[in-house]
N, C-alpha and C. Protein backbone atom coordinates (compact mmCIF):
# COMPACT_ATOMS: atom_id res chain seq x y z
N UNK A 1 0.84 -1.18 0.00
CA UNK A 1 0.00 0.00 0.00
C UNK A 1 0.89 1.24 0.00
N UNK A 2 0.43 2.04 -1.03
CA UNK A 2 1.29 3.27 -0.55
C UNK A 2 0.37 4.42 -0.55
N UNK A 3 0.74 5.83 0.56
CA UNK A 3 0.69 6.69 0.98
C UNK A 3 0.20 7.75 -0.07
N UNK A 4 -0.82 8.83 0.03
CA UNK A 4 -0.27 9.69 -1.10
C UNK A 4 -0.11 10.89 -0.50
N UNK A 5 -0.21 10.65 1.11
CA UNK A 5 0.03 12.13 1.45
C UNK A 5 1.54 12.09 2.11
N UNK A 6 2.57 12.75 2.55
CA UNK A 6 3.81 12.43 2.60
C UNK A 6 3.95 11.90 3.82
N UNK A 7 4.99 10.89 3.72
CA UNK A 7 5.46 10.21 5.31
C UNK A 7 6.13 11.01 6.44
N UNK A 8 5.14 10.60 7.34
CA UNK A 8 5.73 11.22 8.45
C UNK A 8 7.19 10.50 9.28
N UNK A 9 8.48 10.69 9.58
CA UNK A 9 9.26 9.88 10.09
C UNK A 9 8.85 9.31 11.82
N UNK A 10 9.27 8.39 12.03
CA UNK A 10 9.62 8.17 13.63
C UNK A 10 10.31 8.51 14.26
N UNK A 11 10.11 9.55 14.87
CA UNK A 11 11.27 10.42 15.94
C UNK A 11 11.74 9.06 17.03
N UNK A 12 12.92 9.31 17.54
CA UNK A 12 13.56 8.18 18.47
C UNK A 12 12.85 8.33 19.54
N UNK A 13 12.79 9.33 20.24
CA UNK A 13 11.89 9.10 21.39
C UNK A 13 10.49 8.04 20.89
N UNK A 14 9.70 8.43 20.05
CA UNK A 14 8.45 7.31 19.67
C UNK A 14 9.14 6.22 19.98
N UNK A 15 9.68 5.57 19.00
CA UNK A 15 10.12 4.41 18.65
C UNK A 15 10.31 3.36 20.25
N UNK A 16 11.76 4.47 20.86
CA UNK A 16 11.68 4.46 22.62
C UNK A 16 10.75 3.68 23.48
N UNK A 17 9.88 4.92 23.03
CA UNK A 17 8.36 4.51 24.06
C UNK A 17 7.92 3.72 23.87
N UNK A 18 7.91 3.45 22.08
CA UNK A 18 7.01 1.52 21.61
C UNK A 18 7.75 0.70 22.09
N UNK A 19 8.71 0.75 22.17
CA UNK A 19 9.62 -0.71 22.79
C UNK A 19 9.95 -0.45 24.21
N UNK A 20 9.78 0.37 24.80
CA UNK A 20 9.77 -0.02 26.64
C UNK A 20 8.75 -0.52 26.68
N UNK A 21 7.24 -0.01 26.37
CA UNK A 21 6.11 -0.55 26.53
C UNK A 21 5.49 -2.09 26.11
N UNK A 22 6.69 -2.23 24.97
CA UNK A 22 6.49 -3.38 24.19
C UNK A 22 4.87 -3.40 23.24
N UNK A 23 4.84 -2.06 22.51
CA UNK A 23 3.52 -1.95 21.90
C UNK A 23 4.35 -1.79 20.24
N UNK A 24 5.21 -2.11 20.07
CA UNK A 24 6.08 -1.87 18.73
C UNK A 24 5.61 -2.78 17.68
N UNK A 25 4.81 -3.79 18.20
CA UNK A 25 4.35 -4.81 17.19
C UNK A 25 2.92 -4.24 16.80
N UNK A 26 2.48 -3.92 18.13
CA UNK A 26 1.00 -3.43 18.10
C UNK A 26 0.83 -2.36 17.15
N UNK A 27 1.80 -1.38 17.12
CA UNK A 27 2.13 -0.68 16.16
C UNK A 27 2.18 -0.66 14.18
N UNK A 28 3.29 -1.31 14.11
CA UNK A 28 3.42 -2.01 13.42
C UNK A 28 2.31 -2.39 12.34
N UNK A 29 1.26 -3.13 13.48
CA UNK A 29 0.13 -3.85 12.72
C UNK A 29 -1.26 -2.92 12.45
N UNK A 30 -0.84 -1.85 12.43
CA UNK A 30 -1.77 -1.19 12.21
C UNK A 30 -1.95 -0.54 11.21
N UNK A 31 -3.14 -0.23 10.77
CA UNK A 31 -3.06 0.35 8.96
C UNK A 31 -1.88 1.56 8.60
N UNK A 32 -1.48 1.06 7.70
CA UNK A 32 -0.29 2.94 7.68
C UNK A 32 -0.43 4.12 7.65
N UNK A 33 -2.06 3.84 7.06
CA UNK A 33 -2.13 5.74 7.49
C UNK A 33 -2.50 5.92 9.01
N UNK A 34 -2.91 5.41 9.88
CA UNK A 34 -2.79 5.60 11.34
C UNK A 34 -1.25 5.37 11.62
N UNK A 35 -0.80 4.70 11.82
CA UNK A 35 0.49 4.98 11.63
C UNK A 35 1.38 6.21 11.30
N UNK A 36 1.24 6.67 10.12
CA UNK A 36 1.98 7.87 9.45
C UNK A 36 0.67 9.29 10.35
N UNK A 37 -0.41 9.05 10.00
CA UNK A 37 -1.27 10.13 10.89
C UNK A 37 -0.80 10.27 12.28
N UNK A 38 -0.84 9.00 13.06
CA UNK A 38 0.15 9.76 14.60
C UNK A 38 1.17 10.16 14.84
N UNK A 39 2.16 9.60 13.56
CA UNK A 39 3.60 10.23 13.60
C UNK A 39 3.36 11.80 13.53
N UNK A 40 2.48 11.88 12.49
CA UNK A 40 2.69 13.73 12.07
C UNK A 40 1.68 14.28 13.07
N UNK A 41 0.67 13.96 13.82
CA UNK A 41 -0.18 14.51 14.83
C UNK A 41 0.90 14.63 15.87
N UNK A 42 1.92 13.97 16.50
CA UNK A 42 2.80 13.97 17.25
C UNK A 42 3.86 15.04 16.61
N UNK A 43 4.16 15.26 16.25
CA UNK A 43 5.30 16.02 15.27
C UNK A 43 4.72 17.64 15.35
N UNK A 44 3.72 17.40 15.05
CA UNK A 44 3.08 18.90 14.39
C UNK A 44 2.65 19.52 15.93
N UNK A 45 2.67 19.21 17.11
CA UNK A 45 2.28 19.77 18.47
C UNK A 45 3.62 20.87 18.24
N UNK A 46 3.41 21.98 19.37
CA UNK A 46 4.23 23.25 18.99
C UNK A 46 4.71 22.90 20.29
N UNK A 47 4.37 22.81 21.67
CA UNK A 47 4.52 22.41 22.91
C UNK A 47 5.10 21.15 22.96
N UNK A 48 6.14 21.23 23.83
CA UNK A 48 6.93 19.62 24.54
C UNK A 48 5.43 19.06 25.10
N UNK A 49 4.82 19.51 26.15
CA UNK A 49 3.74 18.99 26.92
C UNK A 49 2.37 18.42 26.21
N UNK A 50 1.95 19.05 25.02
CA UNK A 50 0.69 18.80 23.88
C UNK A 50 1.81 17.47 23.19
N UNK A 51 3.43 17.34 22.74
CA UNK A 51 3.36 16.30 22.25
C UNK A 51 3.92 15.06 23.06
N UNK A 52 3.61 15.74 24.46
CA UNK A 52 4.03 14.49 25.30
C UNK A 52 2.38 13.85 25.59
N UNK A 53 1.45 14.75 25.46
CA UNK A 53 0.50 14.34 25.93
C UNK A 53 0.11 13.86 24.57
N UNK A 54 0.05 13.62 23.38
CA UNK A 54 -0.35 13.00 22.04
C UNK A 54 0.48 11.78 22.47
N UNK A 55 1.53 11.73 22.21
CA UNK A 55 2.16 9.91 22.17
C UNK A 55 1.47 9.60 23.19
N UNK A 56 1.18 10.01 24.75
CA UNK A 56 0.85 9.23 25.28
C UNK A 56 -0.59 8.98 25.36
N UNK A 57 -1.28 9.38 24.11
CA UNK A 57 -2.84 8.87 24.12
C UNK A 57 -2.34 8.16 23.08
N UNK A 58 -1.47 7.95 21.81
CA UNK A 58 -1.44 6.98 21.39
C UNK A 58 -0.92 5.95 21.94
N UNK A 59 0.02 5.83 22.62
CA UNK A 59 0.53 4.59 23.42
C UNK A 59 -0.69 4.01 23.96
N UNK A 60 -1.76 4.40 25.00
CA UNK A 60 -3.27 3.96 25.56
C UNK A 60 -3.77 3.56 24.89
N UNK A 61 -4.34 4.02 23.53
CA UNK A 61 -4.95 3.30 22.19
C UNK A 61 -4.35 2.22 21.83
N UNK A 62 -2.35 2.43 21.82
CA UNK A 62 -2.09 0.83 21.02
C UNK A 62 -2.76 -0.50 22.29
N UNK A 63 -2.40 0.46 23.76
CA UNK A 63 -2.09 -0.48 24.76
C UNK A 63 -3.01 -1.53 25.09
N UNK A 64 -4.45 -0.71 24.55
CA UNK A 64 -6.02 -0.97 24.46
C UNK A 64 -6.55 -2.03 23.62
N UNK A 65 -5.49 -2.21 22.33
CA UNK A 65 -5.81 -2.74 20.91
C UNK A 65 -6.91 -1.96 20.27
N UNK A 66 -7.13 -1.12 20.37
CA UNK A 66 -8.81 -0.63 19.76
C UNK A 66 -8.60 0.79 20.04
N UNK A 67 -9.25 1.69 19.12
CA UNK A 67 -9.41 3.06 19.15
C UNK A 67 -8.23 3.87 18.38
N UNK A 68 -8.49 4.60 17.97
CA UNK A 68 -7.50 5.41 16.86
C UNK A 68 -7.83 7.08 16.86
N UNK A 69 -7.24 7.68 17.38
CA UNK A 69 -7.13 8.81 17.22
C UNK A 69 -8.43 9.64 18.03
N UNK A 70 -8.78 8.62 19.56
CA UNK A 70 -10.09 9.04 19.90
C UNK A 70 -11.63 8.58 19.13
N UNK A 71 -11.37 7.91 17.92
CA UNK A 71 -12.46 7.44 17.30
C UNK A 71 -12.37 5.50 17.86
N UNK A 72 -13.63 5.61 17.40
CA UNK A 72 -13.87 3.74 17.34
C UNK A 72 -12.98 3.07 16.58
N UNK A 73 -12.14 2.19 16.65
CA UNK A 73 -11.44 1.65 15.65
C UNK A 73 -11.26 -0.16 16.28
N UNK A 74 -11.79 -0.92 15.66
CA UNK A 74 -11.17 -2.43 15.97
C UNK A 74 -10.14 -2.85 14.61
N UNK A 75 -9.25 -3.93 15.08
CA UNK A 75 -8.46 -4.45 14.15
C UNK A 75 -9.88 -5.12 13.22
N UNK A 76 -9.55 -5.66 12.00
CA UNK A 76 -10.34 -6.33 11.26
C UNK A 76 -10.06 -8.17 11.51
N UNK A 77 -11.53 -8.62 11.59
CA UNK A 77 -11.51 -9.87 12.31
C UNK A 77 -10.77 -10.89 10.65
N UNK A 78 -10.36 -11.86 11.58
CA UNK A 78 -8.96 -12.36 10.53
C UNK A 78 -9.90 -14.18 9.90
């Protein structure tokens, strides 16, 4: 699948946080534009504190399995 709006990178701190938590897979498995959308929702905060407080509602969402960006979201049944 590819993107058509531009990729957002993984800052090291993210990456960090997915693997202390061990949510890096959880990650991972999730569609890419959620993926690339929390990278740049995280990125684009102007405040240390707004993007400490974004990763860490995404970290809760991966931690949860379910929910994306404050909306309803389940994985798709396999």
């Amino acid at each position: 699948m590819s993107l058509t709006r531009p990729r957002n990178p993984m800052p090291d701190d993210v990456a960090a946080a997915l693997a202390q938590r061990g949510l890096r897979d959880a990650f991972d498995a999730r569609p890419a534009y959620q993926r690339n959308d929390w990278l740049g929702w995280i990125a684009r905060a102007k405040r240390e504190e707004t993007r400490q407080r974004r990763m860490e509602k995404m970290l809760a969402e991966l931690a949860q399995g379910h929910g994306y960006m404050g909306m309803e979201w389940q994985p798709p049944s396999r």
